[in-house]
N, C-alpha and C. Protein backbone atom coordinates (compact mmCIF):
# COMPACT_ATOMS: atom_id res chain seq x y z
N UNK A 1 0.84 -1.18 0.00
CA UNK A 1 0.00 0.00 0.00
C UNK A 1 0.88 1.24 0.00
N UNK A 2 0.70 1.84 -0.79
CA UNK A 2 1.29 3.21 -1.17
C UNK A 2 0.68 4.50 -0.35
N UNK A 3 1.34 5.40 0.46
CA UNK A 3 0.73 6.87 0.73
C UNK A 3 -0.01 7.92 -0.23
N UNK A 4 -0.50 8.22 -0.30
CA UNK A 4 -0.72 9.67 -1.28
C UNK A 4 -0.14 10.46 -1.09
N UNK A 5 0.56 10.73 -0.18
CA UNK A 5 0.90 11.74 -0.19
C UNK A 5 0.82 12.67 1.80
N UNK A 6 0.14 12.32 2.23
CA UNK A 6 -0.67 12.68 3.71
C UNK A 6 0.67 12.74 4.75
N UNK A 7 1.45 11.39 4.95
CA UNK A 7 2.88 10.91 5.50
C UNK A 7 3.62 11.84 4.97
N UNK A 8 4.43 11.88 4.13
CA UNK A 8 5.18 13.17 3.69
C UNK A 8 4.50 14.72 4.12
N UNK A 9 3.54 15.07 3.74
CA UNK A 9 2.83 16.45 4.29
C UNK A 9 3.01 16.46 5.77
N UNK A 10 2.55 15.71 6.37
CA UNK A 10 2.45 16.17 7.85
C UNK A 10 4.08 15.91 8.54
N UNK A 11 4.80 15.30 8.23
CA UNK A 11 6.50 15.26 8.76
C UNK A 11 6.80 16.39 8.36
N UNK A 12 6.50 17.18 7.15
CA UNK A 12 7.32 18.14 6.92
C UNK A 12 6.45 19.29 7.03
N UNK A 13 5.68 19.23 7.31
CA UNK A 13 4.53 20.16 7.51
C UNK A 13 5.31 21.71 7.68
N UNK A 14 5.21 21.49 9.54
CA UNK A 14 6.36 22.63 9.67
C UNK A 14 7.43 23.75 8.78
N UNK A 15 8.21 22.65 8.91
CA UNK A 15 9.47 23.01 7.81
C UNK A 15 8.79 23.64 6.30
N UNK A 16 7.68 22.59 5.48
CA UNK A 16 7.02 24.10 4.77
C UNK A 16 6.75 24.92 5.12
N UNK A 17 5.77 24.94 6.47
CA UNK A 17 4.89 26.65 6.49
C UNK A 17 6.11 27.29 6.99
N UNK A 18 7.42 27.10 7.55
CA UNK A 18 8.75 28.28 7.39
C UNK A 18 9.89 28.62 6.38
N UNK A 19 9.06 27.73 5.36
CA UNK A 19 10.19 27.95 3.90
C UNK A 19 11.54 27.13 3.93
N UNK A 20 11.30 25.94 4.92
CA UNK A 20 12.62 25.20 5.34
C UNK A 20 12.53 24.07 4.49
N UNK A 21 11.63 23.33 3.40
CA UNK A 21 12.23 22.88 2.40
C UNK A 21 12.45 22.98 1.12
N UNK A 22 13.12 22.39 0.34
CA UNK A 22 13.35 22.67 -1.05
C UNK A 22 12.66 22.91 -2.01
N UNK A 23 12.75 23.91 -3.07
CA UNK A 23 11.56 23.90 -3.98
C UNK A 23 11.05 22.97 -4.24
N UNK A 24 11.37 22.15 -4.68
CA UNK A 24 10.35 20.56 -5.46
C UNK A 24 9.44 19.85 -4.41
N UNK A 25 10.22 19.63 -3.25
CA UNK A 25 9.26 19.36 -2.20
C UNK A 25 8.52 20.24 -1.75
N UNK A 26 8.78 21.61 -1.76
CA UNK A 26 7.83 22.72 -1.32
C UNK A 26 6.67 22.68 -2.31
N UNK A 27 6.64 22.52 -3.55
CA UNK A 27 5.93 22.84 -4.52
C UNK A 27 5.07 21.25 -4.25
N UNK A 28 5.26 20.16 -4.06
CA UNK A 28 4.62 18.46 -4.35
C UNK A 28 3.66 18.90 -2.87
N UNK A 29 4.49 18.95 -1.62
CA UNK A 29 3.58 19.29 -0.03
C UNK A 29 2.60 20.31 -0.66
N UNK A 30 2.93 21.35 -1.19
CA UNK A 30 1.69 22.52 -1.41
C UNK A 30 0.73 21.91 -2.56
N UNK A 31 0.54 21.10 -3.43
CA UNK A 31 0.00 20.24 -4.76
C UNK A 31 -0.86 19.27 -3.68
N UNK A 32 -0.28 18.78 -2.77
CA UNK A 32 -0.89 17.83 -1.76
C UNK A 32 -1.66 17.93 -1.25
N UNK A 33 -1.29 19.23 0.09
CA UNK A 33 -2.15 19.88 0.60
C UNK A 33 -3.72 20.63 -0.27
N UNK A 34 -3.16 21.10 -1.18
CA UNK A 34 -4.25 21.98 -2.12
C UNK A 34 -5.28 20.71 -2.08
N UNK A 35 -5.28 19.81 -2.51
CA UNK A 35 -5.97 18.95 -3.00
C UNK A 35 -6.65 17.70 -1.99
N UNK A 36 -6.00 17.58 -0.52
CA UNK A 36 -6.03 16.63 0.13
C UNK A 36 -6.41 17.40 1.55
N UNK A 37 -8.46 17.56 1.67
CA UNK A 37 -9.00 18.46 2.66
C UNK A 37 -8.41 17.92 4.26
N UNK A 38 -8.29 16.85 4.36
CA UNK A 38 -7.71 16.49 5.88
C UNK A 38 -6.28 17.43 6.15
N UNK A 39 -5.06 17.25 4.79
CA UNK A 39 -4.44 18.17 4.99
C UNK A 39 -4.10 19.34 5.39
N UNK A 40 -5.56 19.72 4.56
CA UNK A 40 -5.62 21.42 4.61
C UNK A 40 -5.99 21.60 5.96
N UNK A 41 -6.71 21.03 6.54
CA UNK A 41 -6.89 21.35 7.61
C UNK A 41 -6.36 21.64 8.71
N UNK A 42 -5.25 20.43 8.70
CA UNK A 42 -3.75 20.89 9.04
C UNK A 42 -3.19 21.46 8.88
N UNK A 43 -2.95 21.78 7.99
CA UNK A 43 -1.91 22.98 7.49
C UNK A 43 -2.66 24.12 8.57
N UNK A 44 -4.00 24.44 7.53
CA UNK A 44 -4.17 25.74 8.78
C UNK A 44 -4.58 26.00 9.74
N UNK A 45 -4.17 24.62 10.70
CA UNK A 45 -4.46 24.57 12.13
C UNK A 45 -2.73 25.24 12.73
N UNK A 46 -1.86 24.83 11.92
CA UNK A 46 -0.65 24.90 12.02
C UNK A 46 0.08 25.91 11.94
N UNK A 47 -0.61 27.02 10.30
CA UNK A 47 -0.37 27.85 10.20
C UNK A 47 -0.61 29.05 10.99
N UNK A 48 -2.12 29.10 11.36
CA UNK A 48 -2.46 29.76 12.38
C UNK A 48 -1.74 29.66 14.12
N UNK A 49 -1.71 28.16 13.99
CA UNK A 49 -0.71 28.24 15.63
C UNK A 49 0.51 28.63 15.76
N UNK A 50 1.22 29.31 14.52
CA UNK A 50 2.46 29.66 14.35
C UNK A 50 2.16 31.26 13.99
N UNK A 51 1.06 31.53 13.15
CA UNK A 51 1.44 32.86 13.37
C UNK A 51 0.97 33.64 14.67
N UNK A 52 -0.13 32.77 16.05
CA UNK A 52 -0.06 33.00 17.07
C UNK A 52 0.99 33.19 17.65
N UNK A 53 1.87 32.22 17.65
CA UNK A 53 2.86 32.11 18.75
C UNK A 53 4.12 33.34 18.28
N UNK A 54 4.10 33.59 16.41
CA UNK A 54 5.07 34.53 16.27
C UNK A 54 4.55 36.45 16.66
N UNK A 55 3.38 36.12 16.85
CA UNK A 55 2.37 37.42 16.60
C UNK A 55 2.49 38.12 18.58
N UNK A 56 2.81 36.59 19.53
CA UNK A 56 2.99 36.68 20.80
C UNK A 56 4.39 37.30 21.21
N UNK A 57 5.11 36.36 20.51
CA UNK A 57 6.76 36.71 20.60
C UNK A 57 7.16 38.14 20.36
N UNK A 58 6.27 38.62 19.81
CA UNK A 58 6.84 40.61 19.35
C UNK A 58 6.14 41.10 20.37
N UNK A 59 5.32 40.93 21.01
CA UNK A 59 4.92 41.91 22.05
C UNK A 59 5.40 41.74 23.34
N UNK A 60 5.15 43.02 24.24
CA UNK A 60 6.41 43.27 24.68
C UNK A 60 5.55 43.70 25.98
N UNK A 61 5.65 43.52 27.26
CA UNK A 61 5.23 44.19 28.60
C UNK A 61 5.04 45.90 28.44
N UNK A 62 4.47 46.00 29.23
CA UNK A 62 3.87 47.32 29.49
C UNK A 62 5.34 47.83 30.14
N UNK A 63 5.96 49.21 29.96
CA UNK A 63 6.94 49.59 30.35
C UNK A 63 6.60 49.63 32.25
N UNK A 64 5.70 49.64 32.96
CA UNK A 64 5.44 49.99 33.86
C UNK A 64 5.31 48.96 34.47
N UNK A 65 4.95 47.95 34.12
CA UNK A 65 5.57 46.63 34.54
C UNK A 65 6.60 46.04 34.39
N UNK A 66 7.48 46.37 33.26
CA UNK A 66 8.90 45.87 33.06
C UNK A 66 9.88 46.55 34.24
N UNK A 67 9.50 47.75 34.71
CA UNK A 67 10.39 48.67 35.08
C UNK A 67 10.05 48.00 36.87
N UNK A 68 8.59 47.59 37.06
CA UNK A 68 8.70 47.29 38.70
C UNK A 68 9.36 45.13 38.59
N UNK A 69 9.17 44.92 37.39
CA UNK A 69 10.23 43.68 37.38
C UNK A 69 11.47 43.66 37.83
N UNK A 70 12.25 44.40 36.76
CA UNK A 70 13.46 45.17 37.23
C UNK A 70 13.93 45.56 38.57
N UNK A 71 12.73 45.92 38.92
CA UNK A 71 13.40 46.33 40.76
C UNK A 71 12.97 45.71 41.22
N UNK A 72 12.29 44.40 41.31
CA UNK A 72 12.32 43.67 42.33
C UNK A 72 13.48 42.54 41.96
N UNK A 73 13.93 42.63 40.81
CA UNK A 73 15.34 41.95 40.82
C UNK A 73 16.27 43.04 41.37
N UNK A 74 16.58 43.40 41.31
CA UNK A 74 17.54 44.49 41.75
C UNK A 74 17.62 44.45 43.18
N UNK A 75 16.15 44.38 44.05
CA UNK A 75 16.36 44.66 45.41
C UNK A 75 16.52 42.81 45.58
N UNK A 76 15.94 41.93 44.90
CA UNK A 76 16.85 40.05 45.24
C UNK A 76 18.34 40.21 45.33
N UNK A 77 18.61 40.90 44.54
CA UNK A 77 20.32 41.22 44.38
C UNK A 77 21.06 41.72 45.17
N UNK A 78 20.50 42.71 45.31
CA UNK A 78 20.93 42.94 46.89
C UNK A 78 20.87 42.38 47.86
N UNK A 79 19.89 41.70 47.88
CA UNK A 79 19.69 41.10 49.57
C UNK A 79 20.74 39.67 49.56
N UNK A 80 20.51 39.18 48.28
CA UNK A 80 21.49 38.20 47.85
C UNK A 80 22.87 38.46 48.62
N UNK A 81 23.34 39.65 48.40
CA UNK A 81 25.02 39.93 48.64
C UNK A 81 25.09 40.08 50.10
């Protein structure tokens, strides 16, 4: 019994939606996916949980909380010494 294709898509899944494999395989996974709805589904369960997690990673604390972080390390540090 042969795959269609499904086994290859989902191992490399990832590595497509960040441009981490090679054209020919980038181009056969995206031919796959297009065409194979369980895929797709994956894909943009995947895609979306990645541009969550990159969309999380850029934001940044409120300066007014970073700044009372800061001093309560500062005063551990001290008490440390």
């Amino acid at each position: 019994m042969t795959d269609c294709g499904c086994e290859k898509a989902r191992l490399d899944l990832e590595e497509y939606l960040r441009n981490e494999v090679c054209k020919t395989e980038h181009a056969q996974i995206r031919e796959h996916i297009e065409s194979c709805p369980s895929c797709q589904g994956e894909a943009l369960v995947a895609s979306t949980l990645t541009e969550v997690v990159a969309r999380a990673c850029k934001e940044s604390a409120p300066e007014e909380l970073r700044d009372q972080v800061l001093a309560k390390l500062r005063e551990a540090q001290v008490a440390a010494h």
